[in-house]
C-alpha atoms as a PDB file:
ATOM      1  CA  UNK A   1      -2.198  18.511  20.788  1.00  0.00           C
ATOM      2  CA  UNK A   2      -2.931  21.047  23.447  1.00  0.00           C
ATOM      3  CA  UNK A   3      -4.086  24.284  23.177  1.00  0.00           C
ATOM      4  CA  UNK A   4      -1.443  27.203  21.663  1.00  0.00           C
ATOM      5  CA  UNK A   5      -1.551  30.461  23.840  1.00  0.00           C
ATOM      6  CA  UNK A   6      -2.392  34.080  21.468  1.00  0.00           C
ATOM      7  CA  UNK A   7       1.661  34.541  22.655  1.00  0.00           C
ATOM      8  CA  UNK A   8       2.276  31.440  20.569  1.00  0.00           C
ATOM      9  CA  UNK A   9      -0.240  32.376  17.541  1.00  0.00           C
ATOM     10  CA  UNK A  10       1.440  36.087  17.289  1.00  0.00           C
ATOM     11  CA  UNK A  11       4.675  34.141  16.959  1.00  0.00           C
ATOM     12  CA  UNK A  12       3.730  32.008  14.393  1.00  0.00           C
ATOM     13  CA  UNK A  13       1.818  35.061  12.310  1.00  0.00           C
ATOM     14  CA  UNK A  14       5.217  37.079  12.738  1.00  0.00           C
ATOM     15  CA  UNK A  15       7.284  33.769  10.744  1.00  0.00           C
ATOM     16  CA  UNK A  16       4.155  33.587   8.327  1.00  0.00           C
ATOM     17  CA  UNK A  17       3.849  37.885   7.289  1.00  0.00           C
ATOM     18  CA  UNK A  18       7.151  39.474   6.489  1.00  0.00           C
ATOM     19  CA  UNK A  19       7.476  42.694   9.040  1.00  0.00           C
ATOM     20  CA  UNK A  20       4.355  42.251  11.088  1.00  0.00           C
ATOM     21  CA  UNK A  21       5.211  43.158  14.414  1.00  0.00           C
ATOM     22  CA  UNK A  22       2.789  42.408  16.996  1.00  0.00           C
ATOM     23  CA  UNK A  23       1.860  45.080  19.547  1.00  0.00           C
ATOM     24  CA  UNK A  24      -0.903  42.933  21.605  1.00  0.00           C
ATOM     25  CA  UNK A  25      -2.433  39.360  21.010  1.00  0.00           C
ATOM     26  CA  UNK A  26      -5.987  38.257  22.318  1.00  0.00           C
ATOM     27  CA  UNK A  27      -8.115  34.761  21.880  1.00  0.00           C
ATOM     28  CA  UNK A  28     -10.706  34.689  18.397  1.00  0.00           C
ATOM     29  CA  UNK A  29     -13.517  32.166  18.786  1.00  0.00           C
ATOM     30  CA  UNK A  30     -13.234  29.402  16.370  1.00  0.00           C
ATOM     31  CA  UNK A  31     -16.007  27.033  15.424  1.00  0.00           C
ATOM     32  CA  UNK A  32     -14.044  24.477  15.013  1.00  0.00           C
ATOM     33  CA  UNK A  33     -12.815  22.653  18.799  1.00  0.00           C
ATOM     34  CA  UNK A  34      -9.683  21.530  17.039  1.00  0.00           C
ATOM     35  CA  UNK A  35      -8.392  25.327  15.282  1.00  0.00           C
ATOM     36  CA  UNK A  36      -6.525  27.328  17.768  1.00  0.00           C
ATOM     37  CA  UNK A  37      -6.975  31.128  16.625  1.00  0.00           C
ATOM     38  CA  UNK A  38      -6.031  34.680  18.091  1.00  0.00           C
ATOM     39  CA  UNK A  39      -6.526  38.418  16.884  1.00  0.00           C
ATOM     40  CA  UNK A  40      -3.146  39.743  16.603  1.00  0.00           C
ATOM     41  CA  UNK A  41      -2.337  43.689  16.284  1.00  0.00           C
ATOM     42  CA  UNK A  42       0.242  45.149  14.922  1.00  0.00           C
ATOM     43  CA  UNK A  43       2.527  48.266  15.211  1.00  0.00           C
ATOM     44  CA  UNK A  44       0.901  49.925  12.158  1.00  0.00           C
ATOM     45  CA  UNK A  45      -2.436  49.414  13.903  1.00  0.00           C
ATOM     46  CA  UNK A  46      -3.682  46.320  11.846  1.00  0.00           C
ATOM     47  CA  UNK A  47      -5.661  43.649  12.447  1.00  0.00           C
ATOM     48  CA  UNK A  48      -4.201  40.100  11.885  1.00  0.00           C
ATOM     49  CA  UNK A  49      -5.869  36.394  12.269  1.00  0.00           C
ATOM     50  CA  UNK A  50      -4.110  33.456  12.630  1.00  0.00           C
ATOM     51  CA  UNK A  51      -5.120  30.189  12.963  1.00  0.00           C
ATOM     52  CA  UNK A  52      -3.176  26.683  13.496  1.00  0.00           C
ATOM     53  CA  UNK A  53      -4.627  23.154  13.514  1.00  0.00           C
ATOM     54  CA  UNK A  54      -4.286  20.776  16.502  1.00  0.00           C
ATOM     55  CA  UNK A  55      -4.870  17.856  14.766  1.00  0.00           C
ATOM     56  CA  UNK A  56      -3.765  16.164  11.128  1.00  0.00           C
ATOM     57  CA  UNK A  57      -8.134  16.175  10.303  1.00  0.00           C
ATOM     58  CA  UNK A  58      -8.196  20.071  11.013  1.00  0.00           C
ATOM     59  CA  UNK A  59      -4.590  20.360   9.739  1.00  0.00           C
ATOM     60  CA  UNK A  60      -6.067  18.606   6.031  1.00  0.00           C
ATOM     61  CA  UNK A  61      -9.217  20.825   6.406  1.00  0.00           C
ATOM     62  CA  UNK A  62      -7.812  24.106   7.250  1.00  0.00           C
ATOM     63  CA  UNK A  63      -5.737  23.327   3.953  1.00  0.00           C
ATOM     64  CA  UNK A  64      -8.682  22.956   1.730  1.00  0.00           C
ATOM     65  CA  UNK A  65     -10.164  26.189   2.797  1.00  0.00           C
ATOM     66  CA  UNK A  66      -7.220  27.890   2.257  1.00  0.00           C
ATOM     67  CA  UNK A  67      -6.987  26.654  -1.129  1.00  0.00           C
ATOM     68  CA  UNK A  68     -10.802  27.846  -2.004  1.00  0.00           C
ATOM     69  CA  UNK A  69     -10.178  31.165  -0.540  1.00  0.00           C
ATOM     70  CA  UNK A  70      -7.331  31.829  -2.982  1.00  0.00           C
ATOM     71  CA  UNK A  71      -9.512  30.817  -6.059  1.00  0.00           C
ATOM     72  CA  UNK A  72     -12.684  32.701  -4.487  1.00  0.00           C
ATOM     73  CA  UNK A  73     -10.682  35.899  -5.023  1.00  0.00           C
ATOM     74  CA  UNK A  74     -12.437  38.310  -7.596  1.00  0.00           C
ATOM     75  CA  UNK A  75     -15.419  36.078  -7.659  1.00  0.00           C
ATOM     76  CA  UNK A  76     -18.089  37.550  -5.104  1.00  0.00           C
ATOM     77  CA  UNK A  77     -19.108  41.422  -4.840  1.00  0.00           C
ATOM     78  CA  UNK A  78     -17.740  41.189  -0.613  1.00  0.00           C
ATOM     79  CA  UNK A  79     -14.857  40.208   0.888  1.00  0.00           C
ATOM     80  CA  UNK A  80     -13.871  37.132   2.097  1.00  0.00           C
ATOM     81  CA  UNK A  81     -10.419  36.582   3.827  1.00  0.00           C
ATOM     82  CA  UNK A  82      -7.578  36.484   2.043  1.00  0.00           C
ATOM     83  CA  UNK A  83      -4.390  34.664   3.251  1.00  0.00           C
ATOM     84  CA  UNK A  84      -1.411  36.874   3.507  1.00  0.00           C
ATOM     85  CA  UNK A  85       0.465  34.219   4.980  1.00  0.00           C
ATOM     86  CA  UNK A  86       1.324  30.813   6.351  1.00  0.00           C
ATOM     87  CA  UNK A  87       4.061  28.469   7.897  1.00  0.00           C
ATOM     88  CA  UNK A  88       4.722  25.225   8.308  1.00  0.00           C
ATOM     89  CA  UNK A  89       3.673  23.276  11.777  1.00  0.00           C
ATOM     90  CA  UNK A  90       6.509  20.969  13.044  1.00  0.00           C
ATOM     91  CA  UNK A  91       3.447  18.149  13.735  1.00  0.00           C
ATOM     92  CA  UNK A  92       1.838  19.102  10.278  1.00  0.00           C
ATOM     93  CA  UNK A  93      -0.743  21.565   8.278  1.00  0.00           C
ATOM     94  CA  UNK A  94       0.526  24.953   8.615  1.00  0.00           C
ATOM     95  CA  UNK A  95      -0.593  27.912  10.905  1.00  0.00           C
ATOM     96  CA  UNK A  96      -2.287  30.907   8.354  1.00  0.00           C
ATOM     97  CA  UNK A  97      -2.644  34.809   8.352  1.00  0.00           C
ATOM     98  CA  UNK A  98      -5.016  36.982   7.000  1.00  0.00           C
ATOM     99  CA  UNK A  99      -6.356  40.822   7.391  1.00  0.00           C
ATOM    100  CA  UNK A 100      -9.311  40.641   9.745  1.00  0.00           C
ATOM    101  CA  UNK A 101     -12.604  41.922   8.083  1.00  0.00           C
ATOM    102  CA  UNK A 102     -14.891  45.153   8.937  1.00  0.00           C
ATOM    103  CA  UNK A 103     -18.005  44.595  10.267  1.00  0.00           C
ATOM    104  CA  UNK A 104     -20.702  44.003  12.071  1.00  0.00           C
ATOM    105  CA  UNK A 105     -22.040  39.981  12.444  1.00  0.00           C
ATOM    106  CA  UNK A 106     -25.778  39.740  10.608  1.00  0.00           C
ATOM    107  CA  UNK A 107     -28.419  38.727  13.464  1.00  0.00           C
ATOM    108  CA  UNK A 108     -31.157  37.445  11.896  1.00  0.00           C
ATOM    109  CA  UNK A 109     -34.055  38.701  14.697  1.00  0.00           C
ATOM    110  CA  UNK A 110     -32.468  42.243  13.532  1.00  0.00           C
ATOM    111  CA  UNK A 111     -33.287  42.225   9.820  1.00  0.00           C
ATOM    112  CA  UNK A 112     -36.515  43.960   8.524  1.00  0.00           C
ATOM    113  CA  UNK A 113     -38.867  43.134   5.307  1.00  0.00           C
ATOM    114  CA  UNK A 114     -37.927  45.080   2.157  1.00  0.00           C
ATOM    115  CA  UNK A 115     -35.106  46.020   0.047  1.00  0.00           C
ATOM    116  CA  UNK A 116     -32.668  46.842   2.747  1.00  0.00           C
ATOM    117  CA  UNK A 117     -30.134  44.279   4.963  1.00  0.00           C
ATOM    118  CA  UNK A 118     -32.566  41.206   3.909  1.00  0.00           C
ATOM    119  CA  UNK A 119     -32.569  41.863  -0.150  1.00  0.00           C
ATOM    120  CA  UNK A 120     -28.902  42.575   0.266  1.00  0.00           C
ATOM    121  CA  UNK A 121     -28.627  39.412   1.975  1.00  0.00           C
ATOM    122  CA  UNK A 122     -30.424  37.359  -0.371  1.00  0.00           C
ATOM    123  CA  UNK A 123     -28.287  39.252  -3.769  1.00  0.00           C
ATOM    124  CA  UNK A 124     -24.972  37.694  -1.668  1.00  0.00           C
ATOM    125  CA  UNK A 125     -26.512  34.310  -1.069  1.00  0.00           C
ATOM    126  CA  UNK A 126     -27.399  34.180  -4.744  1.00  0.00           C
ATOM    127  CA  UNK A 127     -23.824  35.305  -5.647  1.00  0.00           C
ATOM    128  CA  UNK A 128     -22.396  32.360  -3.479  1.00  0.00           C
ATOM    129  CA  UNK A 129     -24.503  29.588  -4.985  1.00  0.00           C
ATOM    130  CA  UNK A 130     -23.731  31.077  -8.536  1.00  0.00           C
ATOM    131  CA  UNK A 131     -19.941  30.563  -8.113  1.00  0.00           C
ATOM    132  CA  UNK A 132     -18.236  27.854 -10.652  1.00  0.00           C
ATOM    133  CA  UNK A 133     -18.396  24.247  -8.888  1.00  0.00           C
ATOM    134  CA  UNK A 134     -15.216  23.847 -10.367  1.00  0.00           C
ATOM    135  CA  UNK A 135     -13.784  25.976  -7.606  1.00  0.00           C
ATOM    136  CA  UNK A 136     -14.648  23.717  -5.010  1.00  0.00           C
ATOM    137  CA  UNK A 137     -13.772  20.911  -6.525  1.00  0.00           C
ATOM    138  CA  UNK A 138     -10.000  21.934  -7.335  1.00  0.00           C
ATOM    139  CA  UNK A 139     -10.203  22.553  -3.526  1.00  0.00           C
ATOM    140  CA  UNK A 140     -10.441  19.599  -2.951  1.00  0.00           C
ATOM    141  CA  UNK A 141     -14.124  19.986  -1.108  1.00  0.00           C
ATOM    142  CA  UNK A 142     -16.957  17.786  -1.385  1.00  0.00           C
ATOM    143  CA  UNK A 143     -19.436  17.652  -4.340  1.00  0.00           C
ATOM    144  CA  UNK A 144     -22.677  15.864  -3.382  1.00  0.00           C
ATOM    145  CA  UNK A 145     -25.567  15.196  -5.985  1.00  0.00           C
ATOM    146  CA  UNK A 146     -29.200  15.893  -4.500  1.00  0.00           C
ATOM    147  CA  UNK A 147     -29.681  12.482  -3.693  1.00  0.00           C
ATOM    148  CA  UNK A 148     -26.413  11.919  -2.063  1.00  0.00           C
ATOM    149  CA  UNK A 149     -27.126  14.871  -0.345  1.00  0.00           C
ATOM    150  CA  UNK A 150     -30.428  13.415   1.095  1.00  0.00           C
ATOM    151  CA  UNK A 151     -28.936   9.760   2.310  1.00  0.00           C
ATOM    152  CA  UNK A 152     -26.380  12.375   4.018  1.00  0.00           C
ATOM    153  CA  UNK A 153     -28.699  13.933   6.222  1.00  0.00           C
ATOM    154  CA  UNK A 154     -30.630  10.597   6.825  1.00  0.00           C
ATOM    155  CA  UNK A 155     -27.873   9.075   8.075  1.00  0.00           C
ATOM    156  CA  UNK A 156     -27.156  12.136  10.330  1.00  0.00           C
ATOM    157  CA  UNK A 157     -30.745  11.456  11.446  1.00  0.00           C
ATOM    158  CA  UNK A 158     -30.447   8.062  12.427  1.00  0.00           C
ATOM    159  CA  UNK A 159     -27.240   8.979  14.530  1.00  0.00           C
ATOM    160  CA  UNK A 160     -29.111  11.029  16.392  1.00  0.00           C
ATOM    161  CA  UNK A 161     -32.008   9.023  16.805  1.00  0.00           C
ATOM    162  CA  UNK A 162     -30.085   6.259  18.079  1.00  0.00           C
ATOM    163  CA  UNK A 163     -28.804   8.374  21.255  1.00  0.00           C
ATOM    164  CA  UNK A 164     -32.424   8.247  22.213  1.00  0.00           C
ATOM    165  CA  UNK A 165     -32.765  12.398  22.967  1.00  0.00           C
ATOM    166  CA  UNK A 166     -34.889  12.961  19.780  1.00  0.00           C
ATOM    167  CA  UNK A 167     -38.836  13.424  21.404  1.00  0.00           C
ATOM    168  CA  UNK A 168     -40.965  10.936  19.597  1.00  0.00           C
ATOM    169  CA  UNK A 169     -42.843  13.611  17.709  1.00  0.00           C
ATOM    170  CA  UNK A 170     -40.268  15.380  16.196  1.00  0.00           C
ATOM    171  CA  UNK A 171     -38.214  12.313  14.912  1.00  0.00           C
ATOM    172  CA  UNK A 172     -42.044  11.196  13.000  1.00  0.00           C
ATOM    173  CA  UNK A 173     -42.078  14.757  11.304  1.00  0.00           C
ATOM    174  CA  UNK A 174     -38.206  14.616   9.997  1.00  0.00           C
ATOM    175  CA  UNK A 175     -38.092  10.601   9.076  1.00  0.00           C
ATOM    176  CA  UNK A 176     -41.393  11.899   7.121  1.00  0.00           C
ATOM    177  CA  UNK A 177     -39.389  14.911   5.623  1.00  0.00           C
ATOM    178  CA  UNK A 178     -37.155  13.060   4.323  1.00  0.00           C
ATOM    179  CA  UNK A 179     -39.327  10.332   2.915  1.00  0.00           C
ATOM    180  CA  UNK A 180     -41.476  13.193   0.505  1.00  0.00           C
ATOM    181  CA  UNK A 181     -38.967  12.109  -2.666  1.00  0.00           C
ATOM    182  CA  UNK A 182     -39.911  15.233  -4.595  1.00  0.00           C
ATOM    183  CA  UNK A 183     -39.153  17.288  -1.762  1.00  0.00           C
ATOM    184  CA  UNK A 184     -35.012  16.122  -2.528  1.00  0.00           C
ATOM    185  CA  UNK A 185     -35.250  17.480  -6.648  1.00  0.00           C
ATOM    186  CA  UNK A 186     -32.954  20.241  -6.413  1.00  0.00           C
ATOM    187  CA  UNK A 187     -30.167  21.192  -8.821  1.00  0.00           C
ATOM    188  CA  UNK A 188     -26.961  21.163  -5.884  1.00  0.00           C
ATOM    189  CA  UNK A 189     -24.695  24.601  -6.590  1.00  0.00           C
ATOM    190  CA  UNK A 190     -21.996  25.750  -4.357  1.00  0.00           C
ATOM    191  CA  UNK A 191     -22.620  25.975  -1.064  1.00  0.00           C
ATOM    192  CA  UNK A 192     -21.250  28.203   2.273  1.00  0.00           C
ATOM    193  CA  UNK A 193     -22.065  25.141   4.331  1.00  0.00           C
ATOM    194  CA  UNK A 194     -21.821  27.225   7.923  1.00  0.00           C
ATOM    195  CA  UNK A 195     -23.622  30.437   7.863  1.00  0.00           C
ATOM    196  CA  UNK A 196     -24.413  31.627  11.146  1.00  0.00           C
ATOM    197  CA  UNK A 197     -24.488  35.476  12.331  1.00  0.00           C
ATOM    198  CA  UNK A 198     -20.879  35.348  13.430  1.00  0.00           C
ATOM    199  CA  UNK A 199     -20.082  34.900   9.617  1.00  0.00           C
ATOM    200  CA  UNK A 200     -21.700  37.206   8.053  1.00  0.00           C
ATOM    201  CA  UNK A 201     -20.606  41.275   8.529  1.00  0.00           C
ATOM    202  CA  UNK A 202     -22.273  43.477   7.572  1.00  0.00           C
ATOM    203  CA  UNK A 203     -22.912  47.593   8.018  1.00  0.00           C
ATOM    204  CA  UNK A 204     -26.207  49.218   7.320  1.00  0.00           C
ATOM    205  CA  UNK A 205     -27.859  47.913   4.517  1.00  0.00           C
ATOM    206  CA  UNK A 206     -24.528  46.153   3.145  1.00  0.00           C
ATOM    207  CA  UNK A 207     -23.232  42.226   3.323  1.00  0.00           C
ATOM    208  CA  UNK A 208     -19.454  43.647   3.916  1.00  0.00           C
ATOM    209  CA  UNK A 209     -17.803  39.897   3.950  1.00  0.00           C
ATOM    210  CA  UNK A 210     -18.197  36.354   4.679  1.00  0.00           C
ATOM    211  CA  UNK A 211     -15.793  34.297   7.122  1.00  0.00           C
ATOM    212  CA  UNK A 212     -15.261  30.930   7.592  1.00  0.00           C
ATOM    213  CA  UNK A 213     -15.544  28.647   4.481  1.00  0.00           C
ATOM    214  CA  UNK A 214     -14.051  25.273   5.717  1.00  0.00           C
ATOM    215  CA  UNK A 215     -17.332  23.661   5.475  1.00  0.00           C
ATOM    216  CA  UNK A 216     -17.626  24.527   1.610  1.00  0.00           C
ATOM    217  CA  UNK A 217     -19.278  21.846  -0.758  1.00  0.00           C
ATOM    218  CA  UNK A 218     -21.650  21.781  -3.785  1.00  0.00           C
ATOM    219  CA  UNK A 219     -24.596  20.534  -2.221  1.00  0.00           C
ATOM    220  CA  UNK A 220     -28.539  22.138  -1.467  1.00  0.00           C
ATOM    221  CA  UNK A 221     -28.688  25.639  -1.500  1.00  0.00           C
ATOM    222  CA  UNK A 222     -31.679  25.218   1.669  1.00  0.00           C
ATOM    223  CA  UNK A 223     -28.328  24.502   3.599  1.00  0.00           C
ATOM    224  CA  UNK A 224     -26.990  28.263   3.621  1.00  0.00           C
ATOM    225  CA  UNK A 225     -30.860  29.572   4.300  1.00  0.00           C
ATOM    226  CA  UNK A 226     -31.448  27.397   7.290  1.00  0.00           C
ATOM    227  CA  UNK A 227     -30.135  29.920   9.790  1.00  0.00           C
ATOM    228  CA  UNK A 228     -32.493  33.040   8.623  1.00  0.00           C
ATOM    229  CA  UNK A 229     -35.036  30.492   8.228  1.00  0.00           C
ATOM    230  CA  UNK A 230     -34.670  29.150  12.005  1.00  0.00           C
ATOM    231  CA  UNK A 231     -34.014  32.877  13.547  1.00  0.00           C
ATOM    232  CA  UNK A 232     -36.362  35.577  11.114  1.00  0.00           C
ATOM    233  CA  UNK A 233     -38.883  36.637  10.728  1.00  0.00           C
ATOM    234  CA  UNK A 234     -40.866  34.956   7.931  1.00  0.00           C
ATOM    235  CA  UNK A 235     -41.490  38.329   6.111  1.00  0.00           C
ATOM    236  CA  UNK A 236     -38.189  38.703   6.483  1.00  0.00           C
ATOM    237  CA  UNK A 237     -37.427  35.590   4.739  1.00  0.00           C
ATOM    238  CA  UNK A 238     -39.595  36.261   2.198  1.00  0.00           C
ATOM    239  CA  UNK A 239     -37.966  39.192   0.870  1.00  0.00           C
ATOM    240  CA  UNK A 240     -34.555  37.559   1.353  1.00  0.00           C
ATOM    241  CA  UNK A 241     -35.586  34.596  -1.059  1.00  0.00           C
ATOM    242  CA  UNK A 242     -37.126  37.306  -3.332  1.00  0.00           C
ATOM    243  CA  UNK A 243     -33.619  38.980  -3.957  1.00  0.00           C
ATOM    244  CA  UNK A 244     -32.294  35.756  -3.796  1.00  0.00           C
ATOM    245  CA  UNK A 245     -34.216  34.289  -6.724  1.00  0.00           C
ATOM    246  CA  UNK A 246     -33.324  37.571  -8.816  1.00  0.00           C
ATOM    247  CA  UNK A 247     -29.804  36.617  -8.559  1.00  0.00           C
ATOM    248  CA  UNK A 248     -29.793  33.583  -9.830  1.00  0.00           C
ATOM    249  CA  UNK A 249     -29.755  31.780 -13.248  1.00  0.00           C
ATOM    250  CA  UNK A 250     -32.097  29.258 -12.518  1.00  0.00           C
ATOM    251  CA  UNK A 251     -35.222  29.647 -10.518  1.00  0.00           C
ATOM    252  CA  UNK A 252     -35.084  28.504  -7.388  1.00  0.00           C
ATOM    253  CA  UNK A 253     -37.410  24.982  -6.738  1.00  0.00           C
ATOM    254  CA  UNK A 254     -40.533  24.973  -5.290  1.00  0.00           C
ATOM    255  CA  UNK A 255     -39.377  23.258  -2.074  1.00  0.00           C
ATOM    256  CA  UNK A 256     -36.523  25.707  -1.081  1.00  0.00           C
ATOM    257  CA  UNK A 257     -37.933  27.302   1.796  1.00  0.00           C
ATOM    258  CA  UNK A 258     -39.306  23.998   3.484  1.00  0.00           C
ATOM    259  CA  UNK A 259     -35.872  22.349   3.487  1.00  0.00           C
ATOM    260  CA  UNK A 260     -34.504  25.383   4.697  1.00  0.00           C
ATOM    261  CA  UNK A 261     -36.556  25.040   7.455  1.00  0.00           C
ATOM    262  CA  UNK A 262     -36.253  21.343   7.947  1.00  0.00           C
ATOM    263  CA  UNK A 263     -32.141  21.990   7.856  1.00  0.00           C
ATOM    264  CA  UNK A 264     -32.420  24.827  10.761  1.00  0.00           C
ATOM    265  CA  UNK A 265     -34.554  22.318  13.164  1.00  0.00           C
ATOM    266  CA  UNK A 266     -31.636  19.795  12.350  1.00  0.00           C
ATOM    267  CA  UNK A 267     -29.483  21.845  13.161  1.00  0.00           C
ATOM    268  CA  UNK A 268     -30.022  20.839  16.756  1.00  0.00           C
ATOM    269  CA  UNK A 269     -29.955  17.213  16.172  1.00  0.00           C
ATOM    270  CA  UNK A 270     -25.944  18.052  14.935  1.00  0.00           C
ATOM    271  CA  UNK A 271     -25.740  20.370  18.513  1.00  0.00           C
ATOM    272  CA  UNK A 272     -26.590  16.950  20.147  1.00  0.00           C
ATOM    273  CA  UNK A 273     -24.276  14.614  17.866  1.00  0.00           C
ATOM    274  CA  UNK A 274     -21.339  17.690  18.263  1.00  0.00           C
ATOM    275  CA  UNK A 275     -22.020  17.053  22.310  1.00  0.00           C
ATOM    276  CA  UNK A 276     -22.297  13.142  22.200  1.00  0.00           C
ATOM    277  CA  UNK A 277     -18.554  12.877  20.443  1.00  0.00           C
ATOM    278  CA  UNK A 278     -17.244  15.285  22.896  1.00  0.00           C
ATOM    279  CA  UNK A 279     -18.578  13.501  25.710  1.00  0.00           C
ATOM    280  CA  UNK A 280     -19.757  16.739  26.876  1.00  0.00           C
ATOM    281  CA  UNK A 281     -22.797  16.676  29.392  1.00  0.00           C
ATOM    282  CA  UNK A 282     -23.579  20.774  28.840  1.00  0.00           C
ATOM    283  CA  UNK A 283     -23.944  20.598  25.556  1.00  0.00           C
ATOM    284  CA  UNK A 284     -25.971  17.832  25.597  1.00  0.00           C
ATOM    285  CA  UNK A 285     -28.085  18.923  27.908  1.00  0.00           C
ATOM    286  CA  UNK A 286     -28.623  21.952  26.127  1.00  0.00           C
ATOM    287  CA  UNK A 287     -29.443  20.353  23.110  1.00  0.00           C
ATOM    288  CA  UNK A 288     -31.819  18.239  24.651  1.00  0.00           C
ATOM    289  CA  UNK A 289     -33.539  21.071  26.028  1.00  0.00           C
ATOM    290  CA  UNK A 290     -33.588  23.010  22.828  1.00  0.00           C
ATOM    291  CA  UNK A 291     -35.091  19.579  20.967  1.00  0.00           C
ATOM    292  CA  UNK A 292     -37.721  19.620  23.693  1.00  0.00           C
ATOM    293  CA  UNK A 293     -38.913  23.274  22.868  1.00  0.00           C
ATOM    294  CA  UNK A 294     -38.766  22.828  19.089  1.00  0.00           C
ATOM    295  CA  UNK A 295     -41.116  19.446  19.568  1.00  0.00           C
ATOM    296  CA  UNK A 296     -43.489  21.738  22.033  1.00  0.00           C
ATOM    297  CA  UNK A 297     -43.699  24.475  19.516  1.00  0.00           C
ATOM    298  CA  UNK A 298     -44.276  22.106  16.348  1.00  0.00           C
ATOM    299  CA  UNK A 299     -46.799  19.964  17.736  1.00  0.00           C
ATOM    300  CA  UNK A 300     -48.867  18.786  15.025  1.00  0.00           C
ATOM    301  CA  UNK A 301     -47.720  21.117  12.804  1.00  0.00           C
ATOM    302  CA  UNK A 302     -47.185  18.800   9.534  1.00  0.00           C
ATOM    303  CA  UNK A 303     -44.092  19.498   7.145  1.00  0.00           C
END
């Protein structure tokens, strides 16, 4: 399906929200390549997104995230969107509407040690992975055990390998990563699955809300610490995990912080997959380079 215009999205948030009545309409990046989504004001001065699937896979997906959204409500002390509205697609899914959230997205170089943005950081992490599994489940959303979990992440591995853009040195230090067995014994918990600065607003010393939860699973809690792993400061980090741990139940295992780091430098290996399925030289390219850089900077550094 080709792309929809913002013209198109207002008109489908106007059928999904009784009496919104748009006054202008502008383009929202989407993570996903197959979610068409535009900001969409209104003539009471509100802010409206609204996002429709191009395909039946982002159609079924956008539908399970809808569904955990509405049983996230009341559960976490920030906001996360919730959908005002939707209708019905004449190829499938439907197109939905929510409020658009306040705030400013978290950069990770930005935060500072103590009990500011990075302890408030680490309280909201700890409130995510503390949610009921049962939420994503009736969702609808994966549920992985630790060791599924691992063979996931392998197999991601060996996708990547086999493009032959991996440098020699980092592909040794990950297929040994994931070899260390004891290294895998977590306890899986509910997981964000996509944190990255553009989802995570925030003002002052405050998370104000999280966005985007299609990628939503009960799976390793290193998953939703691999960005501020990857992009802070390791002081930084440290005083994140330190609220973090406070927060939860359970303390946190011993090998947390290395699989959090281990998940950020994969990170890139998915960049390259992403560009390999899209056929789409750029991004490989840049992924390449950025593998290149992380091999340069981790040379002999063991995991």
């Amino acid at each position: 399906m080709s792309e929809r215009s913002p013209i198109a999205l207002a008109a489908l948030a106007c059928a999904a929200v009784r009496g919104l009545e748009p006054v202008c309409t502008r383009p929202h990046p989407c993570p996903d390549w197959d979610i068409d989504a535009a900001v969409v004001e209104d003539d009471l001065s509100r802010s409206w997104i609204v996002r429709a699937p191009r395909s039946p896979v982002a159609a079924a997906r956008l539908d399970r995230e809808t569904q955990l959204l509405t049983g996230l409500l009341g559960w976490l002390p920030f906001s996360v969107p919730e959908v005002s509205g939707s209708v019905r697609l004449p190829a499938g899914g439907c197109a939905v509407v929510h409020r658009m959230l306040t705030g400013n997205p978290l950069e990770p170089s930005e935060l500072t040690p103590g009990p500011g943005l990075a302890a408030a950081l680490g309280r909201a992490l700890a409130a995510v992975h503390e949610l009921p599994e049962r939420l994503v489940e009736d969702a609808g959303l994966p549920v992985y055990t630790a060791e599924e979990h691992r063979r996931r992440k392998l197999a991601e591995l060996d996708r990547a390998a086999g493009t032959g853009f991996i440098p020699a040195g980092l592909l040794t230090r990950w297929e040994k990563a994931f070899e260390e067995a004891g290294a895998w014994r977590f306890v899986p918990c509910v997981v964000h699955g996509d944190l990255a600065a553009e989802n995570v607003l925030i003002d002052d010393c405050e998370v104000l809300g999280i966005l985007d939860w299609g990628e939503a699973r009960v799976g390793d809690p290193a998953d939703d610490l691999a960005w501020i792993a990857a992009g802070a400061d390791p002081d930084c980090l440290e005083s994140v995990l330190e609220a973090y741990a406070l927060g939860r139940r359970q303390p946190p295992d011993r090998d947390l912080t290395r699989r959090a780091r281990l998940a950020g430098e994969l990170a890139l290996a998915r960049w390259l997959l992403h560009g390999v399925t899209l056929d789409d030289p750029e991004v490989v390219q840049d992924a390449r380079s950025m593998l290149n850089e992380l091999d340069a900077a981790l040379l002999g550094e063991v995991w």
